[in-house]
Each structure stands twice: as C-alpha cells, then as structure tokens.
PDB file of N, CA and C in Angstrom:
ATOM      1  N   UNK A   1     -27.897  -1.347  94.686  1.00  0.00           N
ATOM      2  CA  UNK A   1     -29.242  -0.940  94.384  1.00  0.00           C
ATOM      3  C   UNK A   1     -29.226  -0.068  93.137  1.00  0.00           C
ATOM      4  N   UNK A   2     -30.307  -0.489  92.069  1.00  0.00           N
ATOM      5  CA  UNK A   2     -30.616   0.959  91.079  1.00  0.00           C
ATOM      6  C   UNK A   2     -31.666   1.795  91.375  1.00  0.00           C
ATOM      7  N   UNK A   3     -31.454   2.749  90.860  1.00  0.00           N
ATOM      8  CA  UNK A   3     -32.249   3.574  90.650  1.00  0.00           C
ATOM      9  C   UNK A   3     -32.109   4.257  89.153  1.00  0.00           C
ATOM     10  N   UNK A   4     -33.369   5.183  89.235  1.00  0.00           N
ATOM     11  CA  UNK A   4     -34.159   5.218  87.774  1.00  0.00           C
ATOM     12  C   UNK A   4     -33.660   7.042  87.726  1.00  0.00           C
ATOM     13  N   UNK A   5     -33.269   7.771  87.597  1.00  0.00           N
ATOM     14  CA  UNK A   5     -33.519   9.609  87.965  1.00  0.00           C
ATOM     15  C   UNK A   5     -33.680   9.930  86.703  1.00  0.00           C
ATOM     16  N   UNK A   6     -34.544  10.974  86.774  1.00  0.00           N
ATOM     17  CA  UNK A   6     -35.090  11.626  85.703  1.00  0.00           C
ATOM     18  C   UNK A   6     -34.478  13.408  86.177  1.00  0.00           C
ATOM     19  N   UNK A   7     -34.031  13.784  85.090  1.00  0.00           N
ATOM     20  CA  UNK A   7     -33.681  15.272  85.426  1.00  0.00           C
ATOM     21  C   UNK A   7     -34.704  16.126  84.121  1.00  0.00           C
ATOM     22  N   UNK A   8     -35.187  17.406  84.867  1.00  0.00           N
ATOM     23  CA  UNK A   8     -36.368  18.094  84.189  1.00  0.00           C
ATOM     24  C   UNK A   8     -35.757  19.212  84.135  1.00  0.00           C
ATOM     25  N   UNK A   9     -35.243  19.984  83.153  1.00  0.00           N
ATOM     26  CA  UNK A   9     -34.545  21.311  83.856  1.00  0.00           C
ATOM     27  C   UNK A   9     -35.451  22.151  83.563  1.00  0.00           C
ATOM     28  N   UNK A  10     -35.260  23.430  84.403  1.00  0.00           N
ATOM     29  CA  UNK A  10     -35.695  24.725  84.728  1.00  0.00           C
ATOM     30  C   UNK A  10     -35.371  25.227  83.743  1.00  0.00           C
ATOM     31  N   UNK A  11     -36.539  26.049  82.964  1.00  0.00           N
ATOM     32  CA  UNK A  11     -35.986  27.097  81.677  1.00  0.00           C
ATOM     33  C   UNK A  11     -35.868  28.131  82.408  1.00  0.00           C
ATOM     34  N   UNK A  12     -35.731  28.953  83.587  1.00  0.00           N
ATOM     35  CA  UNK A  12     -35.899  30.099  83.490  1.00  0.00           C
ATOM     36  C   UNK A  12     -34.968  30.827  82.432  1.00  0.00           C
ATOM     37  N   UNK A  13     -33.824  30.330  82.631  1.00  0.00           N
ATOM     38  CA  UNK A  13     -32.514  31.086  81.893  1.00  0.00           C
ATOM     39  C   UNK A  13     -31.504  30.250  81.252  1.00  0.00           C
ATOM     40  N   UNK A  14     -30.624  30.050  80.259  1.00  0.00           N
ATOM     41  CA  UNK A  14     -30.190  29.370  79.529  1.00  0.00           C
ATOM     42  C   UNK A  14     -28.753  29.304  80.546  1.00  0.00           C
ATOM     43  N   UNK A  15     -28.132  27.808  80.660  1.00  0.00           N
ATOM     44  CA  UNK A  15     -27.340  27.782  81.744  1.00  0.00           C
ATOM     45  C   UNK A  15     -25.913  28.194  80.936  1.00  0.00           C
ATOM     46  N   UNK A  16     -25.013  28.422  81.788  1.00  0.00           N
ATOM     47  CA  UNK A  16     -23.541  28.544  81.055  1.00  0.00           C
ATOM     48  C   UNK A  16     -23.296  27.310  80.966  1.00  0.00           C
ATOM     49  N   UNK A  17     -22.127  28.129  79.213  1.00  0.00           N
ATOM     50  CA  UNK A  17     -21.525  26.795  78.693  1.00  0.00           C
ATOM     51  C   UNK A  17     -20.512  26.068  79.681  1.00  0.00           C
ATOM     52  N   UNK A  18     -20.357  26.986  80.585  1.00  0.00           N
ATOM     53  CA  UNK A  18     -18.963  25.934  81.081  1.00  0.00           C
ATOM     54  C   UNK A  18     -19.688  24.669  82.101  1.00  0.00           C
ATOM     55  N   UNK A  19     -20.824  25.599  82.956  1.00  0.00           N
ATOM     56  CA  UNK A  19     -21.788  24.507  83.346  1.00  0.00           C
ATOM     57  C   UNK A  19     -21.796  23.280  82.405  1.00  0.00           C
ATOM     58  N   UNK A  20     -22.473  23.400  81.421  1.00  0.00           N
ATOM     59  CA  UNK A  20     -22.801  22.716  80.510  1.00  0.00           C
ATOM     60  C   UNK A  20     -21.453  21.196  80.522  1.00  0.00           C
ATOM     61  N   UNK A  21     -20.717  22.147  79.890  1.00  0.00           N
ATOM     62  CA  UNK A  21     -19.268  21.144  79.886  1.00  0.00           C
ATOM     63  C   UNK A  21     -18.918  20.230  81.085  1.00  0.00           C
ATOM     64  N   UNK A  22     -19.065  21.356  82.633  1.00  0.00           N
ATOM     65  CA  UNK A  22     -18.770  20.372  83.390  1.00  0.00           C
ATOM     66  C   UNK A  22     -20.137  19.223  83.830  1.00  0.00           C
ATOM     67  N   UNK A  23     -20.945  19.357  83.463  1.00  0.00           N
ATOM     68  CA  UNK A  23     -22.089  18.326  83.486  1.00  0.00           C
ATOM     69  C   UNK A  23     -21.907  17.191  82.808  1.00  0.00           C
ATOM     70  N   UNK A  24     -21.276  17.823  81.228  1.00  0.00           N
ATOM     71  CA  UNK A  24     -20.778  16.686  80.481  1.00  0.00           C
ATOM     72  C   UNK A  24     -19.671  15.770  81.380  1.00  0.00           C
ATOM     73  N   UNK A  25     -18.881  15.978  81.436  1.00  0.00           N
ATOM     74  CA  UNK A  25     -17.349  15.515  81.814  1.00  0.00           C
ATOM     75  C   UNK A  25     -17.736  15.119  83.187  1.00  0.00           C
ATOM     76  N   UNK A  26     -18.627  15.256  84.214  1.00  0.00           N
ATOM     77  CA  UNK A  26     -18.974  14.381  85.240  1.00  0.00           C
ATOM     78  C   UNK A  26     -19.511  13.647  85.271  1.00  0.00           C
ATOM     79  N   UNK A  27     -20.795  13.500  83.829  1.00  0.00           N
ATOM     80  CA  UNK A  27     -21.355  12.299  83.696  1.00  0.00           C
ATOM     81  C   UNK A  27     -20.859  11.273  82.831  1.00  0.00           C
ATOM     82  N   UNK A  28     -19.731  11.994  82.096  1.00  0.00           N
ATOM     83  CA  UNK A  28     -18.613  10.991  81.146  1.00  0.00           C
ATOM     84  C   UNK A  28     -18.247   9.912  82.633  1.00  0.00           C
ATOM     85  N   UNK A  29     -17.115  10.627  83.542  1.00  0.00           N
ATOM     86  CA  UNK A  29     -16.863   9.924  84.393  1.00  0.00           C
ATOM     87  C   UNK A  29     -17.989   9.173  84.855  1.00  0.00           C
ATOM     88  N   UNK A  30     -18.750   9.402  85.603  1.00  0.00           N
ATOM     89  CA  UNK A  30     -19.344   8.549  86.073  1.00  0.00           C
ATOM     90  C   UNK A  30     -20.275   7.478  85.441  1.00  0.00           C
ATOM     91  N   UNK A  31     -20.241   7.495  84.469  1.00  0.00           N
ATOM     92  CA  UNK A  31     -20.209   6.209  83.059  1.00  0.00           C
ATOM     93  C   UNK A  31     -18.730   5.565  83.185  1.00  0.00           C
ATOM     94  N   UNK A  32     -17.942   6.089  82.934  1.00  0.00           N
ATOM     95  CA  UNK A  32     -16.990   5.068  82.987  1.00  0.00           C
ATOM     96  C   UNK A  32     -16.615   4.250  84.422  1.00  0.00           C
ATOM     97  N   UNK A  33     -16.839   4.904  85.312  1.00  0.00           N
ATOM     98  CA  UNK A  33     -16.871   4.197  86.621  1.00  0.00           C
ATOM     99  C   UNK A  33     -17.727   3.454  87.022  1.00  0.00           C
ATOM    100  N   UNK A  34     -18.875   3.549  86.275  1.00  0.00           N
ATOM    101  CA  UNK A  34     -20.074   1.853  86.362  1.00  0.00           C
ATOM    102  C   UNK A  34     -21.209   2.576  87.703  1.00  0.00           C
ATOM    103  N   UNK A  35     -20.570   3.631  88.064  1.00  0.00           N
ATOM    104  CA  UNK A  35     -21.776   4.073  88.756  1.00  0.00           C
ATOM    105  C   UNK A  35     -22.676   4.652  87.841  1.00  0.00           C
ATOM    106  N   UNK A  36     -23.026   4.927  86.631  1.00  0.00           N
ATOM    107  CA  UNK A  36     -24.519   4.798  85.943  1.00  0.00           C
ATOM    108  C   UNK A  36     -23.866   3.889  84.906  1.00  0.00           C
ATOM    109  N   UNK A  37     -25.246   3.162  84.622  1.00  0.00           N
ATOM    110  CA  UNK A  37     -25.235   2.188  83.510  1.00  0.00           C
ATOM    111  C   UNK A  37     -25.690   2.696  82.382  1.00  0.00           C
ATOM    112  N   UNK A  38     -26.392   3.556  82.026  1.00  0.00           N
ATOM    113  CA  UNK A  38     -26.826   4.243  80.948  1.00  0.00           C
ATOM    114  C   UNK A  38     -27.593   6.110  81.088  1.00  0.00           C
ATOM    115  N   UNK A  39     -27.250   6.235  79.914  1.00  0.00           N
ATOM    116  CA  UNK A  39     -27.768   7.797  80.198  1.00  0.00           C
ATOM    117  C   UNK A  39     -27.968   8.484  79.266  1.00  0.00           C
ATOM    118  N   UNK A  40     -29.386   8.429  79.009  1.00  0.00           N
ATOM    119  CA  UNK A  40     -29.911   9.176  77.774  1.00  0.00           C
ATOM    120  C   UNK A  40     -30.521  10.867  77.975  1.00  0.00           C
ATOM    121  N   UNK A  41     -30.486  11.654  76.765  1.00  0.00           N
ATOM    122  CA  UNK A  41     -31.052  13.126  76.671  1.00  0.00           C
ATOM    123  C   UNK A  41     -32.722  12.512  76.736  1.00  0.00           C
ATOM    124  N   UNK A  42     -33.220  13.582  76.714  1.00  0.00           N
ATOM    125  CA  UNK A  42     -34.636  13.641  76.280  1.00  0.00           C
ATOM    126  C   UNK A  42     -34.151  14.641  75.014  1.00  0.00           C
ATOM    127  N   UNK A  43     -35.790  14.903  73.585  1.00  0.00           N
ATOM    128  CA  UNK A  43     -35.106  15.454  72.721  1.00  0.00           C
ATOM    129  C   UNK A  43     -35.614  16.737  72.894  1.00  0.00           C
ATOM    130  N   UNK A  44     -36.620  17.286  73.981  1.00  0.00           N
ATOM    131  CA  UNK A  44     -36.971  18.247  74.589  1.00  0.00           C
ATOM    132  C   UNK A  44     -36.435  18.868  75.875  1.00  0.00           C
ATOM    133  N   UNK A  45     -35.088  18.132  76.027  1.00  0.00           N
ATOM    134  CA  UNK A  45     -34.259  18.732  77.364  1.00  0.00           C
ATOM    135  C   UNK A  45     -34.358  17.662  78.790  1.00  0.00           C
ATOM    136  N   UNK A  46     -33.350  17.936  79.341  1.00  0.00           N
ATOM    137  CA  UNK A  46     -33.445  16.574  81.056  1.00  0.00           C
ATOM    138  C   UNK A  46     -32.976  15.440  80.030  1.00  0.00           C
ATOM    139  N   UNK A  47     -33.327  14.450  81.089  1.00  0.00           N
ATOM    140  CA  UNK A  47     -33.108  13.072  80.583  1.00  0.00           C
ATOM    141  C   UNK A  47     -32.912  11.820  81.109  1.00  0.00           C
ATOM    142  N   UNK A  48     -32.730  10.872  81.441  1.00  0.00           N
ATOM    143  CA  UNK A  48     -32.732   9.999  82.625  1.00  0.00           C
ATOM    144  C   UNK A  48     -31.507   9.358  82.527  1.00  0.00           C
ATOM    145  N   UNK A  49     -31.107   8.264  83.695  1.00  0.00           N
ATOM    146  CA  UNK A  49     -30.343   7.415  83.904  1.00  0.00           C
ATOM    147  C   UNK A  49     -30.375   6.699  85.115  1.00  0.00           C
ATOM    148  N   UNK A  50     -29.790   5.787  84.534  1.00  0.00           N
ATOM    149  CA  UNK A  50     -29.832   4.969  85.477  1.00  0.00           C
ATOM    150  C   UNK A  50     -28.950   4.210  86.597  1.00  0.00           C
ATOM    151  N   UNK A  51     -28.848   4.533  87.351  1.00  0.00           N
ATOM    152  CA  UNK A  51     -27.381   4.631  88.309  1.00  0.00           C
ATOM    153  C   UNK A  51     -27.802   3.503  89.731  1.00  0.00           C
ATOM    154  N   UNK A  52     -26.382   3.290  90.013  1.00  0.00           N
ATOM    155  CA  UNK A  52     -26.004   2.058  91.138  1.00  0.00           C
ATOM    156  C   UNK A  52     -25.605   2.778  92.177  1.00  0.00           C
ATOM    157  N   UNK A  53     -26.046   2.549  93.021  1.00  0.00           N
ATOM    158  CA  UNK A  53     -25.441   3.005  94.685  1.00  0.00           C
ATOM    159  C   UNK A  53     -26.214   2.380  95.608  1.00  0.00           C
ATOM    160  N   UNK A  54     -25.595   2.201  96.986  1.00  0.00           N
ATOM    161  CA  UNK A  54     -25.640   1.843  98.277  1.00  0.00           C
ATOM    162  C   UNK A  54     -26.657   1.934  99.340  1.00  0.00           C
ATOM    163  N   UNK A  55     -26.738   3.305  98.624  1.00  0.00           N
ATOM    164  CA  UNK A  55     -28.259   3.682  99.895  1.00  0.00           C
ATOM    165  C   UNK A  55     -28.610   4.720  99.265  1.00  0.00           C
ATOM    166  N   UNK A  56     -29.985   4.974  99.765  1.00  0.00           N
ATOM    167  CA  UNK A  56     -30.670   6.507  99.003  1.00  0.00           C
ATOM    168  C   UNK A  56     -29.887   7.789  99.509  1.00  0.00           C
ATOM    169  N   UNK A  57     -29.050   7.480 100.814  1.00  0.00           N
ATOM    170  CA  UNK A  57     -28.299   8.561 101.347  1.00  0.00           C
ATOM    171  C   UNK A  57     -27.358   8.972  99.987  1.00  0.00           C
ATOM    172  N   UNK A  58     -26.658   7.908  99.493  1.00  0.00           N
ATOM    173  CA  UNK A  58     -25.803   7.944  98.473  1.00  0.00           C
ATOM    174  C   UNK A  58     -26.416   8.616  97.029  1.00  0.00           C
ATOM    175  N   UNK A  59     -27.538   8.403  96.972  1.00  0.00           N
ATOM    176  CA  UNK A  59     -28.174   8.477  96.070  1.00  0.00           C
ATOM    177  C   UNK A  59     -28.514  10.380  95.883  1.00  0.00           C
ATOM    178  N   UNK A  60     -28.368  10.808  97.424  1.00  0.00           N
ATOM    179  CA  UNK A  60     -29.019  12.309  97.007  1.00  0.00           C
ATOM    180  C   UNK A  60     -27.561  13.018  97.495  1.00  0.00           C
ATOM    181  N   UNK A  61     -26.430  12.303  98.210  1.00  0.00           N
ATOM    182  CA  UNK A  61     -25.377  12.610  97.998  1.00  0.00           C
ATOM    183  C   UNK A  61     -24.485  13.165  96.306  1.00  0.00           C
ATOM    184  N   UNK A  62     -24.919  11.846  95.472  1.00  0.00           N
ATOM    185  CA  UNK A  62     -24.386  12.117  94.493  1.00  0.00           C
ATOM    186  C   UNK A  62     -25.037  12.886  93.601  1.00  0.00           C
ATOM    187  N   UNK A  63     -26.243  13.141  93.562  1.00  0.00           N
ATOM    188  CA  UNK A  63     -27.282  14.267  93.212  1.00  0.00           C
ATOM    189  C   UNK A  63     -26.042  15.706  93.079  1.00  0.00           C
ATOM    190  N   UNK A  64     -26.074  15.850  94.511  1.00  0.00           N
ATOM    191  CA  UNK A  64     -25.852  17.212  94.996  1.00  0.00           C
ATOM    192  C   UNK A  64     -24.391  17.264  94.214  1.00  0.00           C
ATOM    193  N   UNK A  65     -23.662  16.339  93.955  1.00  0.00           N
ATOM    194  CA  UNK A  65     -21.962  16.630  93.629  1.00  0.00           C
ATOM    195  C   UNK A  65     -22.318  16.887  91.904  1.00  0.00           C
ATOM    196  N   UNK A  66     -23.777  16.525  91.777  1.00  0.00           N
ATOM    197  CA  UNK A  66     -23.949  17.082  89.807  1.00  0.00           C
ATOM    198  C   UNK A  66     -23.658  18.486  89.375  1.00  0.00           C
ATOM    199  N   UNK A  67     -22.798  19.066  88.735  1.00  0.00           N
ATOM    200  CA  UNK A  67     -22.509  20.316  88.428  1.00  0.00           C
ATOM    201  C   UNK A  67     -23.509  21.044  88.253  1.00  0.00           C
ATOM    202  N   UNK A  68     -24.637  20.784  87.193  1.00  0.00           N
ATOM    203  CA  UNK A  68     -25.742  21.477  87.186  1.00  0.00           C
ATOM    204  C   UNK A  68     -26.967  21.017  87.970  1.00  0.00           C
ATOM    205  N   UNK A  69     -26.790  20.505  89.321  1.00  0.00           N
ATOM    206  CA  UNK A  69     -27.854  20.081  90.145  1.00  0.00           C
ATOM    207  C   UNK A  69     -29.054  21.136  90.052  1.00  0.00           C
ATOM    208  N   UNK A  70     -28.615  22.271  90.214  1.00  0.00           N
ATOM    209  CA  UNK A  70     -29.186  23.599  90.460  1.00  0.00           C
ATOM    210  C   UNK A  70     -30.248  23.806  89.256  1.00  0.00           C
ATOM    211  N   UNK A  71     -29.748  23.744  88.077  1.00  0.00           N
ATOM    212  CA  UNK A  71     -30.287  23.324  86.815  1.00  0.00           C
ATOM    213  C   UNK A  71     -31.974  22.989  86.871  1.00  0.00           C
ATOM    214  N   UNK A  72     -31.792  22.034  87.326  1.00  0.00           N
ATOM    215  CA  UNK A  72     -32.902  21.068  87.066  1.00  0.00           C
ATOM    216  C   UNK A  72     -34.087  20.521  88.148  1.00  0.00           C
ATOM    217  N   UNK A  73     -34.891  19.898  87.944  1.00  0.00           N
ATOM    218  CA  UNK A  73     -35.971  19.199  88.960  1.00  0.00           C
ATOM    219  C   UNK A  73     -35.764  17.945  88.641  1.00  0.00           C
ATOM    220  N   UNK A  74     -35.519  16.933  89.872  1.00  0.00           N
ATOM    221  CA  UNK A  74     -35.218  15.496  90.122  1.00  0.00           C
ATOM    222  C   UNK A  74     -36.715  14.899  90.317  1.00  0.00           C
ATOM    223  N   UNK A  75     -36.671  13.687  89.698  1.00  0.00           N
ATOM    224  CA  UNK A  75     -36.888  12.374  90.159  1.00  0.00           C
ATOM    225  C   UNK A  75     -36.561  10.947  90.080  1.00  0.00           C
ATOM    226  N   UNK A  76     -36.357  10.712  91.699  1.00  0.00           N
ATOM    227  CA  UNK A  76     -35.751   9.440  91.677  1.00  0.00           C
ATOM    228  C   UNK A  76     -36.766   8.092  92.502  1.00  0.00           C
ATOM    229  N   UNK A  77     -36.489   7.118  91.299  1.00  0.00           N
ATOM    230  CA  UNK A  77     -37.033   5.689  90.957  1.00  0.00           C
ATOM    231  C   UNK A  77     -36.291   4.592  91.703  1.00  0.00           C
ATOM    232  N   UNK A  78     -36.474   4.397  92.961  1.00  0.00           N
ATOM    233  CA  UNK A  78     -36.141   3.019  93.032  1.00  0.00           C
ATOM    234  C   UNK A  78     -36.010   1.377  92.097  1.00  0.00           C
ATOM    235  N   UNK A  79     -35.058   0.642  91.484  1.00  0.00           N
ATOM    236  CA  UNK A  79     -35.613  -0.472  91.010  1.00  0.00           C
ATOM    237  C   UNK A  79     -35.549  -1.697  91.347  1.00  0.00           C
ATOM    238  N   UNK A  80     -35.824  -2.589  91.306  1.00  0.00           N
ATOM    239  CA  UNK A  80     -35.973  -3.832  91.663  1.00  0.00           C
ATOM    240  C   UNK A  80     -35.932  -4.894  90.494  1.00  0.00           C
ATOM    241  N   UNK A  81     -35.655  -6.126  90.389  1.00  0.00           N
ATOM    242  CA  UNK A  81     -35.081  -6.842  89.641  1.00  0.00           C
ATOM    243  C   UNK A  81     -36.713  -7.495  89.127  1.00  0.00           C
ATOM    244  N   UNK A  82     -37.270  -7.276  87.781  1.00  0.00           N
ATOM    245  CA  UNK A  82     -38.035  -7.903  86.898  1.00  0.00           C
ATOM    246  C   UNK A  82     -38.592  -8.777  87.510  1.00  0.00           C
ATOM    247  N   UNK A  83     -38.057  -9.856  87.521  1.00  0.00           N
ATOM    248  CA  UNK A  83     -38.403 -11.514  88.107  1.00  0.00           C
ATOM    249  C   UNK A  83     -38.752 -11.643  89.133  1.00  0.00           C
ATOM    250  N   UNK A  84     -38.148 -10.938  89.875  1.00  0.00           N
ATOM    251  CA  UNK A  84     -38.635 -10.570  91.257  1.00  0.00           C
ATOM    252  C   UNK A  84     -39.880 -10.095  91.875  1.00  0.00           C
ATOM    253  N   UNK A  85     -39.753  -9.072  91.382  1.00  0.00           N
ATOM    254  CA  UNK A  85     -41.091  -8.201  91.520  1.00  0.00           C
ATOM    255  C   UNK A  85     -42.636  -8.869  90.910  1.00  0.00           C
ATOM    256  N   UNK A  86     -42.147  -9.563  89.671  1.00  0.00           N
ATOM    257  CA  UNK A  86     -43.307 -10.481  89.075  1.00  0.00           C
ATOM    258  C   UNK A  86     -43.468 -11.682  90.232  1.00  0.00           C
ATOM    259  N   UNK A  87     -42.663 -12.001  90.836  1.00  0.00           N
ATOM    260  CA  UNK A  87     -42.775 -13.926  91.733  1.00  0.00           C
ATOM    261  C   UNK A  87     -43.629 -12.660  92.804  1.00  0.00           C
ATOM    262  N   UNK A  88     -43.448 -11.678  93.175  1.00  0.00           N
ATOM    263  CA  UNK A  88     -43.872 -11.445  94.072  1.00  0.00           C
ATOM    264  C   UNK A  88     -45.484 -10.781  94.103  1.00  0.00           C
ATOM    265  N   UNK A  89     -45.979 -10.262  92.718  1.00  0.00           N
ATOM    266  CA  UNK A  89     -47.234 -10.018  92.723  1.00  0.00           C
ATOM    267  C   UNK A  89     -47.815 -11.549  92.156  1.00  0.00           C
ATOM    268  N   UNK A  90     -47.328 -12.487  92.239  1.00  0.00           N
ATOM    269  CA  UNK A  90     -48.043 -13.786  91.434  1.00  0.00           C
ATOM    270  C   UNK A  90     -48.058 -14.497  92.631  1.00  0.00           C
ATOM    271  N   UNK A  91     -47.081 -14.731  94.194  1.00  0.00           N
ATOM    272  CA  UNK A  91     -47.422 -14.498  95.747  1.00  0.00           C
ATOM    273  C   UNK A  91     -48.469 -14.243  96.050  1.00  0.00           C
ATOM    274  N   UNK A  92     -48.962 -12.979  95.469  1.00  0.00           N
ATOM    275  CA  UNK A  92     -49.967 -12.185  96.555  1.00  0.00           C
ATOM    276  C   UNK A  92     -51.104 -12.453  95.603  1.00  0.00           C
ATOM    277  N   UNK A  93     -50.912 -12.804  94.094  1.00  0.00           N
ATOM    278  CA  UNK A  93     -52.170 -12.766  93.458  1.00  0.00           C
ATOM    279  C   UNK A  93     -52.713 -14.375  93.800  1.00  0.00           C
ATOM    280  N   UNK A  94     -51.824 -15.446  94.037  1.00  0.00           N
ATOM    281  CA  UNK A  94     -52.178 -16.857  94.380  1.00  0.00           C
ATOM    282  C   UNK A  94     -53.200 -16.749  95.943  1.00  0.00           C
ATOM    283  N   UNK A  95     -52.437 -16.008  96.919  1.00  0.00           N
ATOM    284  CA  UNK A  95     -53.247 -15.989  97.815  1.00  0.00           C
ATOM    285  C   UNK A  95     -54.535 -15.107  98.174  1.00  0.00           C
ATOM    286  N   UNK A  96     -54.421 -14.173  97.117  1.00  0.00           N
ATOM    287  CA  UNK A  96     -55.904 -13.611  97.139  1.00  0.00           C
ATOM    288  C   UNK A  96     -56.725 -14.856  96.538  1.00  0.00           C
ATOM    289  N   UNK A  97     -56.667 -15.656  95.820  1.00  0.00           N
ATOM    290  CA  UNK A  97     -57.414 -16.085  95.181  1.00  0.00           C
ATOM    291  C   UNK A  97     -57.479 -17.614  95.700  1.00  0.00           C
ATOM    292  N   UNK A  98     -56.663 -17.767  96.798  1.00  0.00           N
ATOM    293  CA  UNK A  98     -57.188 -19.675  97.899  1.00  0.00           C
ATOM    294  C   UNK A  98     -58.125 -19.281  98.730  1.00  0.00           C
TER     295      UNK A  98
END
C-alpha cells in the first residue's frame, strides 16, 4: 500500500542540529530501502513523501521511529492506483445515469 505524508513542522523553537542530521540519515536509509519512493522539502519547511507499507498500523509505527517525529504535524494520505480509482467513479457514474 502507498501512502501520501505530509510533515508541517512546529516553529516554536529551532530544532537541534544533530536532530536535524539524524532525520537526514533516516530518511537517506529509508530511500534506499524502497520503503519511500520519493521525498521532497517544501521551500517554506515540512515536506512530503511518499512511502510503501503493509498496514496503517505500519504506517504510524514508522512515523513514531522518525527522529524528529516530535518536530512536526502529520498528515497521512492513503493512495490508490490512478486507473483504478477512475474505472471505479466511471462504475458508479454509468449507473447513476441507466
């Protein structure tokens, strides 16, 4: 399954660098391990990505193992496959309309 997460961080206070670093270097790894497929900044801070896992259990599991979880405000996007989701409102739009 993907999902979509958006991270918003909290300004109260400017986080430590080492935070910082280890945020980097956990999301290095977990790019190279194919559990996220991409992962962009915002140019105003947070930023999204987009990550593979099993169940939403997994999903707020791996949340919590983010170094700077604490950091920030989550949201997470279920996704579903394009083609899919289109056959399936063009389903429901055929039978509204027999």
């Amino acid at each position: 399954m993907k999902f979509l997460i958006t991270a918003t961080p909290r300004r109260l206070q400017l986080p430590p660098v080492g935070m910082i670093e280890a945020a980097k270097a956990w999301l290095n790894a977990e790019i190279a391990a194919k559990r996220i497929e991409f992962c962009y900044a915002f140019v105003t801070g947070g930023g999204i990505c987009v990550m593979n896992a099993d169940s939403h259990e997994a999903v707020a599991q791996w949340l919590l193992a983010y170094p700077a979880y604490m950091a920030s405000d989550w949201k997470v996007e279920p996704l579903c496959d394009i083609n899919h989701s289109l056959d399936q409102v063009s389903a429901m739009a055929k039978r509204l309309t027999a």
